[in-house]
PDB file of N, CA and C in Angstrom:
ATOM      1  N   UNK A   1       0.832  -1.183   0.000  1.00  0.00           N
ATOM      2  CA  UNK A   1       0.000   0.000   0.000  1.00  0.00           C
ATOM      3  C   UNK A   1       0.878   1.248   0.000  1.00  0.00           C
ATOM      4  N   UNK A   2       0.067   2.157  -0.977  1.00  0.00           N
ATOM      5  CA  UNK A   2       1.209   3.449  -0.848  1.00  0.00           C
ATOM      6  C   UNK A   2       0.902   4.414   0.295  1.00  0.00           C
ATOM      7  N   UNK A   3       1.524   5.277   1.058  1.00  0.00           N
ATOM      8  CA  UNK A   3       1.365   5.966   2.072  1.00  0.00           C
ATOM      9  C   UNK A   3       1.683   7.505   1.517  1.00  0.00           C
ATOM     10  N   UNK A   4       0.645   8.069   1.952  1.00  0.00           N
ATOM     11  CA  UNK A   4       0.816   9.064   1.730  1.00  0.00           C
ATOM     12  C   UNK A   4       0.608  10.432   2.832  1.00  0.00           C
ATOM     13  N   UNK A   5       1.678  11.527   3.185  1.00  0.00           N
ATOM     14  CA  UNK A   5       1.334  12.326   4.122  1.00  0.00           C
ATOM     15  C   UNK A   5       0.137  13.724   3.545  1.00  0.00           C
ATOM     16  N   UNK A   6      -0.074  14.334   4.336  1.00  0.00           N
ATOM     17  CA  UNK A   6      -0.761  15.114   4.039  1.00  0.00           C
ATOM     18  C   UNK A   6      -0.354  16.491   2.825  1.00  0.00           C
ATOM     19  N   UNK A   7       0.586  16.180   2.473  1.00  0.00           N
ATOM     20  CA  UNK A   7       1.438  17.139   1.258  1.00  0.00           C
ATOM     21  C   UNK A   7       2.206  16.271   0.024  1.00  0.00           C
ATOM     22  N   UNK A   8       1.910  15.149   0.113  1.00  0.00           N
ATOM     23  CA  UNK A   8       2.317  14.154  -0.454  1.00  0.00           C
ATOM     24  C   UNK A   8       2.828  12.644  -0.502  1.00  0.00           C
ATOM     25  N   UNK A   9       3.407  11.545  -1.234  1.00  0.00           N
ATOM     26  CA  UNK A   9       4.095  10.392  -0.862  1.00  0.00           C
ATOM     27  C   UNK A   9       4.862  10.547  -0.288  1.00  0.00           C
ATOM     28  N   UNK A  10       4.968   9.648   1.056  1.00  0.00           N
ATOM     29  CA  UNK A  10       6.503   8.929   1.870  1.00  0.00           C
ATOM     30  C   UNK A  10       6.987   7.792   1.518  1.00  0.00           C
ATOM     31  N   UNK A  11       6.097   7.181   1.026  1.00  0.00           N
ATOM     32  CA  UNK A  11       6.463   5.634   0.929  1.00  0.00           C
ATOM     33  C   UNK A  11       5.588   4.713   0.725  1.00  0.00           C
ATOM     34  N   UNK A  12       5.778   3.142   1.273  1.00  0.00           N
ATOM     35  CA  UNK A  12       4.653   2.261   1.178  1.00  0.00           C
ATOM     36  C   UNK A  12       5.130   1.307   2.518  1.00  0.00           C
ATOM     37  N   UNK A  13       3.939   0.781   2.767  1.00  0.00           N
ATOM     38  CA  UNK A  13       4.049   0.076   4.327  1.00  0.00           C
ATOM     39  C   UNK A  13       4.300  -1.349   3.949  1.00  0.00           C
ATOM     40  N   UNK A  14       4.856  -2.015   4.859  1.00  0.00           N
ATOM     41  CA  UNK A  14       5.611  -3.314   4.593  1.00  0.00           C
ATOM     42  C   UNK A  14       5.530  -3.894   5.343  1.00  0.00           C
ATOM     43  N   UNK A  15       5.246  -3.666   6.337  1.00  0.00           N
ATOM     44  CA  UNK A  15       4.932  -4.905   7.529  1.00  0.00           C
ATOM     45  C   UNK A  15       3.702  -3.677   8.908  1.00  0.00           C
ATOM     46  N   UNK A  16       2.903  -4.412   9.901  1.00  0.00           N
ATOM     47  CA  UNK A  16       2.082  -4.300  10.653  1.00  0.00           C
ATOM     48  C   UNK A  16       2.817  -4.858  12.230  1.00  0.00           C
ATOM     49  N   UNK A  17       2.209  -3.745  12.639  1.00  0.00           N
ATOM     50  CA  UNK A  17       3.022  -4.291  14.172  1.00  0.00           C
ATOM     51  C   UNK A  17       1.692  -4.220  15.068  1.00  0.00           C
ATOM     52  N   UNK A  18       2.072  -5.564  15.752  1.00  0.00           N
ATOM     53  CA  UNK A  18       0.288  -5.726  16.716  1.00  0.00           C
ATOM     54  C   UNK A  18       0.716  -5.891  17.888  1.00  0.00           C
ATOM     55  N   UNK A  19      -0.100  -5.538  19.140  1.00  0.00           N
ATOM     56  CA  UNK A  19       0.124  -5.256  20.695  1.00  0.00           C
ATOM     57  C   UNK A  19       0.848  -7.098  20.925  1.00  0.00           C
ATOM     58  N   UNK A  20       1.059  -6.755  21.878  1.00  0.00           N
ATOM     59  CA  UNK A  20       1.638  -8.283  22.913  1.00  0.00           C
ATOM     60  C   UNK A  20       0.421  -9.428  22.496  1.00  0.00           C
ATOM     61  N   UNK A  21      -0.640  -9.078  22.636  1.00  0.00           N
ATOM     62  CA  UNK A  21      -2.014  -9.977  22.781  1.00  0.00           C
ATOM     63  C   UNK A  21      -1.680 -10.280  21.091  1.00  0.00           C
ATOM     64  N   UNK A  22      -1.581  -9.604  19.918  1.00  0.00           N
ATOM     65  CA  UNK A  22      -1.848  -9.752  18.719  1.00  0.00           C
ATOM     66  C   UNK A  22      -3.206  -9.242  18.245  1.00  0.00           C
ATOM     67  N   UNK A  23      -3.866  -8.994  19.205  1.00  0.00           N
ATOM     68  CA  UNK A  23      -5.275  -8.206  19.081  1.00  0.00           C
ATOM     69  C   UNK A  23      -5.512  -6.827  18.460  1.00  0.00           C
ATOM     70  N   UNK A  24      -4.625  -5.747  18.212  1.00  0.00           N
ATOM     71  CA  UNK A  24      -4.786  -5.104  17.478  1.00  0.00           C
ATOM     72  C   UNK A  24      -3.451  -4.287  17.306  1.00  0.00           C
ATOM     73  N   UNK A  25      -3.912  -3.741  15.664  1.00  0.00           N
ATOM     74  CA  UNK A  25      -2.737  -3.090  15.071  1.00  0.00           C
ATOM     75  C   UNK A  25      -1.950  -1.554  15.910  1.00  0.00           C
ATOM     76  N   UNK A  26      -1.229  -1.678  15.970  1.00  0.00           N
ATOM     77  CA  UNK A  26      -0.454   0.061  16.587  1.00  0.00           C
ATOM     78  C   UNK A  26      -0.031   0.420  15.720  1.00  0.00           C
ATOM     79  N   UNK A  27       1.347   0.380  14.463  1.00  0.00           N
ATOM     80  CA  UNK A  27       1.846   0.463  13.811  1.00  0.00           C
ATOM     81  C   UNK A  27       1.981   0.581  12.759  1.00  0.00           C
ATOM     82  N   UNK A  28       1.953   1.023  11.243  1.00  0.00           N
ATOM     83  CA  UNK A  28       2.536   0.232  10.275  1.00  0.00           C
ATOM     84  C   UNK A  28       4.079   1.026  10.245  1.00  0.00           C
ATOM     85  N   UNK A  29       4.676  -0.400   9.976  1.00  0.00           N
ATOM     86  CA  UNK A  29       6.131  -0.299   9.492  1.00  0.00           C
ATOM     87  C   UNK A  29       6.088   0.392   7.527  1.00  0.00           C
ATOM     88  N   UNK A  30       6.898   1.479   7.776  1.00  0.00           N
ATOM     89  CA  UNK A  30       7.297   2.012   6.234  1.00  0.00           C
ATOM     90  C   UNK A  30       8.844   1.923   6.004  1.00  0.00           C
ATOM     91  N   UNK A  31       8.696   0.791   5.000  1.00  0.00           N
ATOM     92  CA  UNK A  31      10.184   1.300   4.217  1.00  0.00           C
ATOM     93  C   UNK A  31      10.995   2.136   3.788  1.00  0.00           C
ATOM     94  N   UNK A  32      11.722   2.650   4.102  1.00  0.00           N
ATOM     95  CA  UNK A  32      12.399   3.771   2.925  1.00  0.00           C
ATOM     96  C   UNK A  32      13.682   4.036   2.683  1.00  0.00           C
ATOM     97  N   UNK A  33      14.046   4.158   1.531  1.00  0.00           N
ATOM     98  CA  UNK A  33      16.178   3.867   1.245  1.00  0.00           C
ATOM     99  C   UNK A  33      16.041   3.627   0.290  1.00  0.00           C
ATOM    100  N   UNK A  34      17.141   3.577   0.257  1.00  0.00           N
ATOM    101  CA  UNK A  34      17.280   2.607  -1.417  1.00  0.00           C
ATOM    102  C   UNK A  34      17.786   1.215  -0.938  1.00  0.00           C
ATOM    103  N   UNK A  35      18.254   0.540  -1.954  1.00  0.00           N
ATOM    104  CA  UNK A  35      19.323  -0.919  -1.492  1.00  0.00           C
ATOM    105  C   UNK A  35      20.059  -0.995  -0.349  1.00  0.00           C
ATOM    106  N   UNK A  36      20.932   0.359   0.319  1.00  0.00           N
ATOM    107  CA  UNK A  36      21.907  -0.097   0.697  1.00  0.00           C
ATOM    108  C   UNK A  36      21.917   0.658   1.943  1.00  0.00           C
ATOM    109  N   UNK A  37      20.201   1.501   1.717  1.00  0.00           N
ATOM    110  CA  UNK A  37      20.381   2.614   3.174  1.00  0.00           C
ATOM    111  C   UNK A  37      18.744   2.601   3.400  1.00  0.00           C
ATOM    112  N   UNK A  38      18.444   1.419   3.423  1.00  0.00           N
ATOM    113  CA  UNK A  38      16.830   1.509   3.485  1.00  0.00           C
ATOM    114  C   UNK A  38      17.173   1.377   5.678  1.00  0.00           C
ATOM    115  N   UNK A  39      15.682   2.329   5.676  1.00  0.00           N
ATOM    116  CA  UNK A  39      15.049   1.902   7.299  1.00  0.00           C
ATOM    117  C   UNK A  39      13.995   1.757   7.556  1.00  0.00           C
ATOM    118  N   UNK A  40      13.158   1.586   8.665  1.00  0.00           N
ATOM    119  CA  UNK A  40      11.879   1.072   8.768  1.00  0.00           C
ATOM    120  C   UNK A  40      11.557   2.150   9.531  1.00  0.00           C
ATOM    121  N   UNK A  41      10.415   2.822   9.816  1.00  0.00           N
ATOM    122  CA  UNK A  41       9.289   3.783  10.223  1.00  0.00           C
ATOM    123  C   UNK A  41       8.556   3.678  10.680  1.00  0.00           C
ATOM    124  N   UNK A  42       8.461   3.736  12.265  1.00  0.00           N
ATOM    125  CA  UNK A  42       6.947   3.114  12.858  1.00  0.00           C
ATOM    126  C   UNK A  42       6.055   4.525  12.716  1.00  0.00           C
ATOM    127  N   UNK A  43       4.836   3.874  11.894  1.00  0.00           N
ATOM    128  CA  UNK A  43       3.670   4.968  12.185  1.00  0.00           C
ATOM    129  C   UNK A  43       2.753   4.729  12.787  1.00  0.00           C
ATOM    130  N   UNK A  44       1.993   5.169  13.695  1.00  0.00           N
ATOM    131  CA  UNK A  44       1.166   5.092  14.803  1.00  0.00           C
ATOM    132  C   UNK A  44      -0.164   5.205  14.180  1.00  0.00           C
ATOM    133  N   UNK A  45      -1.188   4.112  14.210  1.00  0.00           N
ATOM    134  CA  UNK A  45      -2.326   4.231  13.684  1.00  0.00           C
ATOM    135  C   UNK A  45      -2.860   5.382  13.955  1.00  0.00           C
ATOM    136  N   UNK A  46      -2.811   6.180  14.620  1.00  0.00           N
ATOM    137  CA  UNK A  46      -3.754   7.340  15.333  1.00  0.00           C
ATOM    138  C   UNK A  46      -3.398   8.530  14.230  1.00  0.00           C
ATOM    139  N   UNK A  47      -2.436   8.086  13.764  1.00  0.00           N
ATOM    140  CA  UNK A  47      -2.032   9.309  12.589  1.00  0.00           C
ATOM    141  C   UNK A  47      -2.631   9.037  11.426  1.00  0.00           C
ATOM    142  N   UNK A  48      -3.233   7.639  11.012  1.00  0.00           N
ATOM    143  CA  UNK A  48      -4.073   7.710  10.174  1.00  0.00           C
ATOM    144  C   UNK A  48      -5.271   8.391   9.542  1.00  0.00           C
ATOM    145  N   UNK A  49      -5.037   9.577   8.441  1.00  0.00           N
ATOM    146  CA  UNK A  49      -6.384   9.547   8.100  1.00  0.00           C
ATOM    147  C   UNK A  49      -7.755   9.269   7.642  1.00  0.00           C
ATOM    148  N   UNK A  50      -7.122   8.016   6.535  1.00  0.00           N
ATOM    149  CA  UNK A  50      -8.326   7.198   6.087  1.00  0.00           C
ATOM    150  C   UNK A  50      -7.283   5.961   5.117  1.00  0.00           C
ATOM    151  N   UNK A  51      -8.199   4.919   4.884  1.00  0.00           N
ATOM    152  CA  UNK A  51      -7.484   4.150   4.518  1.00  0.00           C
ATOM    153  C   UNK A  51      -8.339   3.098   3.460  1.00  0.00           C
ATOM    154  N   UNK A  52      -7.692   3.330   2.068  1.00  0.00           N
ATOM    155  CA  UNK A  52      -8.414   2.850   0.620  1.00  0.00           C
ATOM    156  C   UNK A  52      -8.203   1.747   0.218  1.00  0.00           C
ATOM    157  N   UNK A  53      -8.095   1.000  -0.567  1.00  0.00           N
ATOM    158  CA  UNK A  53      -7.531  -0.099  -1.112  1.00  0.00           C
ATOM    159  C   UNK A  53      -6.220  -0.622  -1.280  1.00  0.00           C
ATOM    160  N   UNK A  54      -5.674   0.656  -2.039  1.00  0.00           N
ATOM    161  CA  UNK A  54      -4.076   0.485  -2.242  1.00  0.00           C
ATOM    162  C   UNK A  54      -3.739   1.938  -1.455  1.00  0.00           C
ATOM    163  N   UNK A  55      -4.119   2.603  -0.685  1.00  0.00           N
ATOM    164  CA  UNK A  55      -3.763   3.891  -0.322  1.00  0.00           C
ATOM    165  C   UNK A  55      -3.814   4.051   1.669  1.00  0.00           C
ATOM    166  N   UNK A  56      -2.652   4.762   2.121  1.00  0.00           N
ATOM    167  CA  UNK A  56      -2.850   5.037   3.669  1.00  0.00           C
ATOM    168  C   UNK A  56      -2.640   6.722   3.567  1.00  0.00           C
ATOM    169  N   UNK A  57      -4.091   7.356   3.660  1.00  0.00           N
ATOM    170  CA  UNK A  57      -3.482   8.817   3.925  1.00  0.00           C
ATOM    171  C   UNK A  57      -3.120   8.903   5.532  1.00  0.00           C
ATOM    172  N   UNK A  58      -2.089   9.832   5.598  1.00  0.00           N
ATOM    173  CA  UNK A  58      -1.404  10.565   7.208  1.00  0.00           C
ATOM    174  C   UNK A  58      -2.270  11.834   7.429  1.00  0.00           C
ATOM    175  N   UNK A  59      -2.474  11.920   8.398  1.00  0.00           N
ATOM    176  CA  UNK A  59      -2.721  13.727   9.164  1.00  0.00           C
ATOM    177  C   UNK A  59      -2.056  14.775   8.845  1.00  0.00           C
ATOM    178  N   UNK A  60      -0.836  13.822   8.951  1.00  0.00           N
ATOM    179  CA  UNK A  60       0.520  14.948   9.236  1.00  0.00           C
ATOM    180  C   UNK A  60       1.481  14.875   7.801  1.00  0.00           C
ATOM    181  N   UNK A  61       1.992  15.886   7.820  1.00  0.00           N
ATOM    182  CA  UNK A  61       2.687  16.387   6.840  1.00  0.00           C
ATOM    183  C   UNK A  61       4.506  15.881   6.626  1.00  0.00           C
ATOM    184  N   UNK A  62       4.981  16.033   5.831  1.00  0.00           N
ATOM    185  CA  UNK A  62       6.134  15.114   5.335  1.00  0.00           C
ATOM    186  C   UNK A  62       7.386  15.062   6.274  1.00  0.00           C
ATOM    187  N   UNK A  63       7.185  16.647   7.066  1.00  0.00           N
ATOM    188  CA  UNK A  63       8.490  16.438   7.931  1.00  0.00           C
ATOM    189  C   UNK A  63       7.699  16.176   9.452  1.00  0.00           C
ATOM    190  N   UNK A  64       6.747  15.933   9.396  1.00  0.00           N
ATOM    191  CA  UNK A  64       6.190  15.390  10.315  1.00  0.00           C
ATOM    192  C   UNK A  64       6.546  14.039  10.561  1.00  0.00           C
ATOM    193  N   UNK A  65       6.653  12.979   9.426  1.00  0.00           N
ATOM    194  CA  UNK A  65       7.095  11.843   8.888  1.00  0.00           C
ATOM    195  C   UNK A  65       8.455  11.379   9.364  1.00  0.00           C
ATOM    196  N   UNK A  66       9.148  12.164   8.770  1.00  0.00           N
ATOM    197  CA  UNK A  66      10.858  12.517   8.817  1.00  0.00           C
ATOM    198  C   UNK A  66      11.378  11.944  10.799  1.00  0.00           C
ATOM    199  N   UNK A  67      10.334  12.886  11.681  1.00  0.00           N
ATOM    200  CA  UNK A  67      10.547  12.854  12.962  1.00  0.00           C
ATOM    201  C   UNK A  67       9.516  11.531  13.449  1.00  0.00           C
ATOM    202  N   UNK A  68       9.181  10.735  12.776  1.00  0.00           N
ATOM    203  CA  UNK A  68       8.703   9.533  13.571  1.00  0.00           C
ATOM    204  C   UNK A  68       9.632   8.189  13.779  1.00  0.00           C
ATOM    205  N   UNK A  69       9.902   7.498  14.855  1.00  0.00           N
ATOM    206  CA  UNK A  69      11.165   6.309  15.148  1.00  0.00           C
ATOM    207  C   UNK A  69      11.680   5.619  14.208  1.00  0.00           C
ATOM    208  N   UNK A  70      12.656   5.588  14.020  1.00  0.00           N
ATOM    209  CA  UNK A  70      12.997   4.239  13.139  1.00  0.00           C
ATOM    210  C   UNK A  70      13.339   2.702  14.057  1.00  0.00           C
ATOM    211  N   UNK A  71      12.929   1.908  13.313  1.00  0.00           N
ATOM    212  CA  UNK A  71      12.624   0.962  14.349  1.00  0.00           C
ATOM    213  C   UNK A  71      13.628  -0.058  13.873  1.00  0.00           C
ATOM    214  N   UNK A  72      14.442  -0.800  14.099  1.00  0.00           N
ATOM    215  CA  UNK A  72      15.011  -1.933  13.940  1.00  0.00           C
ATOM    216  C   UNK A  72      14.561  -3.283  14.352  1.00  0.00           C
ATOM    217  N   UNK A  73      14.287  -3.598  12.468  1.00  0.00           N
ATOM    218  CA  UNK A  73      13.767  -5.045  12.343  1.00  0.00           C
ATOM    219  C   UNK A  73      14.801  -6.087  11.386  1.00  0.00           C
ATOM    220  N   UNK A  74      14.480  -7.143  11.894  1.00  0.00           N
ATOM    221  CA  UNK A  74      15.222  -8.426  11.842  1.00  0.00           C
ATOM    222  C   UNK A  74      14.321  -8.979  10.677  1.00  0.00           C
ATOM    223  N   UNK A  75      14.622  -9.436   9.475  1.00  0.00           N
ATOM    224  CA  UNK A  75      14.105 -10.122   8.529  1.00  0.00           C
ATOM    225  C   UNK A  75      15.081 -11.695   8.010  1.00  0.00           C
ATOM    226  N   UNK A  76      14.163 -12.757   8.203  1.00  0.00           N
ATOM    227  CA  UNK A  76      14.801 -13.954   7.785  1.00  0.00           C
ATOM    228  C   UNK A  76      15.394 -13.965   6.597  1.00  0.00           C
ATOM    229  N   UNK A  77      14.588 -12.801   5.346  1.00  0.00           N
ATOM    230  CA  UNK A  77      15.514 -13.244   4.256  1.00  0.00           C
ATOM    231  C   UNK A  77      16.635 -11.747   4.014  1.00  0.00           C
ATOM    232  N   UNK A  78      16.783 -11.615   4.753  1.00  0.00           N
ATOM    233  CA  UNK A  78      17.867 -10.307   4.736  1.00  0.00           C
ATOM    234  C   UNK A  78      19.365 -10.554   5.113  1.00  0.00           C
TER     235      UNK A  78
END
């Protein structure tokens, strides 16, 4: 899905992060880099503004984006 902030594209989400229980979503993880300098982006559902088929609009605006965690994840085929 592509993500988009409120002034334009950041990216696209790549993985979902769910509480301890697995009961519901907090997160989506966003990719972004290229090959050799990609990182992951936790975005906080609450920043969601609506959410389409292939589309996640944000609230917040691009450098709003910029200042959300990068999170370090472990992938089996990496």
């Amino acid at each position: 899905m592509h993500v988009h902030a409120s002034d334009g594209h950041v990216g696209t989400v790549d993985e979902l992060v769910v509480d301890s229980e697995g009961e519901i979503i907090t997160h989506l993880l966003m990719r972004k880099g290229h090959l050799w300098g990609k990182k992951d982006i936790a975005i906080p559902v609450s920043d969601i503004e609506e959410i389409y088929s292939d589309t996640v609009n944000l609230k917040v605006d691009k450098k709003s984006v910029k200042e959300y965690p990068i999170v370090p994840v472990k992938r089996h085929h990496e």
